[in-house]
Protein backbone atom coordinates (compact mmCIF):
# COMPACT_ATOMS: atom_id res chain seq x y z
CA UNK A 1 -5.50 8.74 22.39
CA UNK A 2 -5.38 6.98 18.70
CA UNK A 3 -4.03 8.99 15.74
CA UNK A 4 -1.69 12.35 15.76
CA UNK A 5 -1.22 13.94 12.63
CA UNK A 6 1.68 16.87 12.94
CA UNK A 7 4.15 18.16 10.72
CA UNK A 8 7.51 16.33 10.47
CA UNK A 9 10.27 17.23 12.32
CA UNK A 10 14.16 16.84 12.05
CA UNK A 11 13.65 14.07 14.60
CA UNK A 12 11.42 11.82 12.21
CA UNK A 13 14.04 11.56 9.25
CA UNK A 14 14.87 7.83 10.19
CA UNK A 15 11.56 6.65 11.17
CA UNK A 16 10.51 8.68 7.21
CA UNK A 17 13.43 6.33 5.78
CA UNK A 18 11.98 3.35 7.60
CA UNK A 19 8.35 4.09 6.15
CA UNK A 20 10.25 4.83 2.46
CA UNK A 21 11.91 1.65 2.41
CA UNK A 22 8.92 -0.45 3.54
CA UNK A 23 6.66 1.53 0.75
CA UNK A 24 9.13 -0.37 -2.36
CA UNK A 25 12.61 1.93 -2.65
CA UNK A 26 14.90 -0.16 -0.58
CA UNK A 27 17.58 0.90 -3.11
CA UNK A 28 17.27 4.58 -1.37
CA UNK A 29 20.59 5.43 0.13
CA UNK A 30 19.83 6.77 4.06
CA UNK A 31 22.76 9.86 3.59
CA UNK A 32 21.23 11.04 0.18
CA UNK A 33 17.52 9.79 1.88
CA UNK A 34 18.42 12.40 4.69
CA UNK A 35 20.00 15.08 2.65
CA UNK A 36 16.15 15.25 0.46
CA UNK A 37 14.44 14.85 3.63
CA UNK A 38 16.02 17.80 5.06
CA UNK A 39 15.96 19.85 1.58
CA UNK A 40 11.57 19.01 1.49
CA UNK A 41 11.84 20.49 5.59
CA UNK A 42 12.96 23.57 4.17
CA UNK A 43 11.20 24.23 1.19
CA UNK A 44 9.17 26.71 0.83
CA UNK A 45 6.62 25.22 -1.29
CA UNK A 46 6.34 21.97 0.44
CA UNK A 47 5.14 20.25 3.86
CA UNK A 48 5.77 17.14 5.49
CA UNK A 49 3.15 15.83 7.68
CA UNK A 50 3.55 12.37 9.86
CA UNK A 51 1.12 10.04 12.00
CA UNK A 52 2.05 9.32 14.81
CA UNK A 53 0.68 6.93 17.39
CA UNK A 54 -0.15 6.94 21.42
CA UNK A 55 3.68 5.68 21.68
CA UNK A 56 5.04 8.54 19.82
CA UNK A 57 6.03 6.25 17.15
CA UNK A 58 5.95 7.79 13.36
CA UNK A 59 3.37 5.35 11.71
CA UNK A 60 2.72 6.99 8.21
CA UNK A 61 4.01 10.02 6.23
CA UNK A 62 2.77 12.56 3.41
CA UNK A 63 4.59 14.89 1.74
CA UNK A 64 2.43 17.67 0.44
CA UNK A 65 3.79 20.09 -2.43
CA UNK A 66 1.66 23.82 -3.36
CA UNK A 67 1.54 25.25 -6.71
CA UNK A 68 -0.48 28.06 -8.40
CA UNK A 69 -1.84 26.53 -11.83
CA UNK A 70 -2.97 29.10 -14.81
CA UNK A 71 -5.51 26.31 -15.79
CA UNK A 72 -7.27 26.52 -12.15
CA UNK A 73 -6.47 29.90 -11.73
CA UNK A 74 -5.62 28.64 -8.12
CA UNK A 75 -3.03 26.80 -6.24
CA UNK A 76 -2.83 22.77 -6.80
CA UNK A 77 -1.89 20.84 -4.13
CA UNK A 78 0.12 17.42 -4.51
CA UNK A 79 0.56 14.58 -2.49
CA UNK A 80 4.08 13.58 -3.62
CA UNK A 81 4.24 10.95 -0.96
CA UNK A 82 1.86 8.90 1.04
CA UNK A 83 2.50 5.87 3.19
CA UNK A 84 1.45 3.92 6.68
CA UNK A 85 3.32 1.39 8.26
CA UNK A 86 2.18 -1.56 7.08
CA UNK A 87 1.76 -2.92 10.90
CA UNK A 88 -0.66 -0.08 10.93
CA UNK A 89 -2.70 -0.32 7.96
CA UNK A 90 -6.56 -1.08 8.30
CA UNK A 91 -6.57 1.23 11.56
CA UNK A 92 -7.83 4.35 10.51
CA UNK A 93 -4.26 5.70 9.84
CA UNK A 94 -4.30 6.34 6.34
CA UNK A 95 -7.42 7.89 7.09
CA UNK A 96 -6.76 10.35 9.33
CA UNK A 97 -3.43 11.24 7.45
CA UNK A 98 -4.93 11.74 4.19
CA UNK A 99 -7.50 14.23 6.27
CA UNK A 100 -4.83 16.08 7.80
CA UNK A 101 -2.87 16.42 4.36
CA UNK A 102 -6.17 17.85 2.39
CA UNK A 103 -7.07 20.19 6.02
CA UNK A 104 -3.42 21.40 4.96
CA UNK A 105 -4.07 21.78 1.39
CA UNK A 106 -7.43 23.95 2.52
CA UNK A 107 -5.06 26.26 4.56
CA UNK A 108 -3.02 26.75 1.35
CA UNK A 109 -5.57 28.00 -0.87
CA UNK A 110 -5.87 24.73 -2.85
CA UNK A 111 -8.60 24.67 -5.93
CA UNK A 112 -7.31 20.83 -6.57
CA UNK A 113 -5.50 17.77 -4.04
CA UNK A 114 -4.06 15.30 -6.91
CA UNK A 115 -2.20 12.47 -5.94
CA UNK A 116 -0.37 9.71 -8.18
CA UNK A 117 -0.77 5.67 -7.35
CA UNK A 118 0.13 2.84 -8.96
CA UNK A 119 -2.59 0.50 -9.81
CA UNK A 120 -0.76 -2.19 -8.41
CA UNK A 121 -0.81 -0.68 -4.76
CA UNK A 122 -3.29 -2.41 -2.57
CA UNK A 123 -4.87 0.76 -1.49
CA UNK A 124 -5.46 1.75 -5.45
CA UNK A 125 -6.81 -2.22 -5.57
CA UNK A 126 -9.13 -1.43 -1.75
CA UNK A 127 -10.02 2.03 -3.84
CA UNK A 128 -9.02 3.62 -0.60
CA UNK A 129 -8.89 6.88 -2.30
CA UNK A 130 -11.95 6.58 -3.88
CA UNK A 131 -13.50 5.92 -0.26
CA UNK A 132 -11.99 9.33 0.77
CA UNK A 133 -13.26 11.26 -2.01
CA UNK A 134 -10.75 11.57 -4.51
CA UNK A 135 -12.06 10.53 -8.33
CA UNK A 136 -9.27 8.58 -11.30
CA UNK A 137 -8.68 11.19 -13.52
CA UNK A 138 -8.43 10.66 -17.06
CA UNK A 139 -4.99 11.56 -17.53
CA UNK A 140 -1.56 9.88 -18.19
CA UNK A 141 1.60 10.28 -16.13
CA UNK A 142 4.54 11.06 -18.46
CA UNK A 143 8.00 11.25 -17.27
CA UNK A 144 11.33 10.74 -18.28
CA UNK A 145 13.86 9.47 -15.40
CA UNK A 146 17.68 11.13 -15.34
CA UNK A 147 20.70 9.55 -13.29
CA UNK A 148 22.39 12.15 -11.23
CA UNK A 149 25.80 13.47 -11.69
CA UNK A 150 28.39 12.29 -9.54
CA UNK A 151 28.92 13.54 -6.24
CA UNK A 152 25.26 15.41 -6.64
């Protein structure tokens, strides 16, 4: 049967921790991990989008957020999130998910699909992105990182 890509459900929020975890953020708490997970469900700006395979097993995630931009004059679409299990990998998975999330980002309107990797992922290293048609931009990510209040 191979690959099914479908949006998430809140059915998939421990298999999504699972797949979290295994990307680098063991530190993530599973109650505040579920509380987001549910919050991105119901957002009305945002999708979640699993793979799942012949077992009904969740084997990867996106997370998929839609924006209008002035500078495009059009919606941008982000993937916020993007991960396959790692027993997975090298199967087409990350493939067929990163299809599904830029069929989705079609639907929405999108001008632009960006995404954000670290260099020191193995898929930036195996330039699976490039492979799938995205480009580097020439940009720099600039952030500044917050704690949250207590009991937030």
């Amino acid at each position: 049967m191979g690959t099914l890509i479908r949006l998430a459900t809140e059915n998939d929020v421990q298999a999504a921790f699972k797949l979290m975890t295994d990307l680098g953020y063991p530190d993530v708490e599973l109650a505040r991990f579920a509380e987001t997970y549910h919050a991105v469900l119901e957002h009305p700006t945002m999708l979640l989008i699993v793979a799942e395979d012949e077992n009904e097993n969740v084997i990867g995630l996106a997370t998929i957020s839609n924006r209008p931009q002035l500078r495009l004059t059009g919606n941008l679409v982000t993937i916020d999130e993007f991960v396959v299990a790692a027993d997975a990998r090298g199967k087409g998975v990350g493939r067929e998910l990163l299809k599904g999330a830029i069929a989705m980002a079609k639907k929405l309107g999108a001008r632009r699909v960006e995404l954000e990797s670290s260099r020191e992922r193995e898929s930036y290293r195996r330039e699976f992105y490039i492979k799938n048609g995205f480009i580097e931009a020439d940009s720099a990510v600039m952030r500044i990182d917050y704690e949250l209040p207590e009991g937030w």
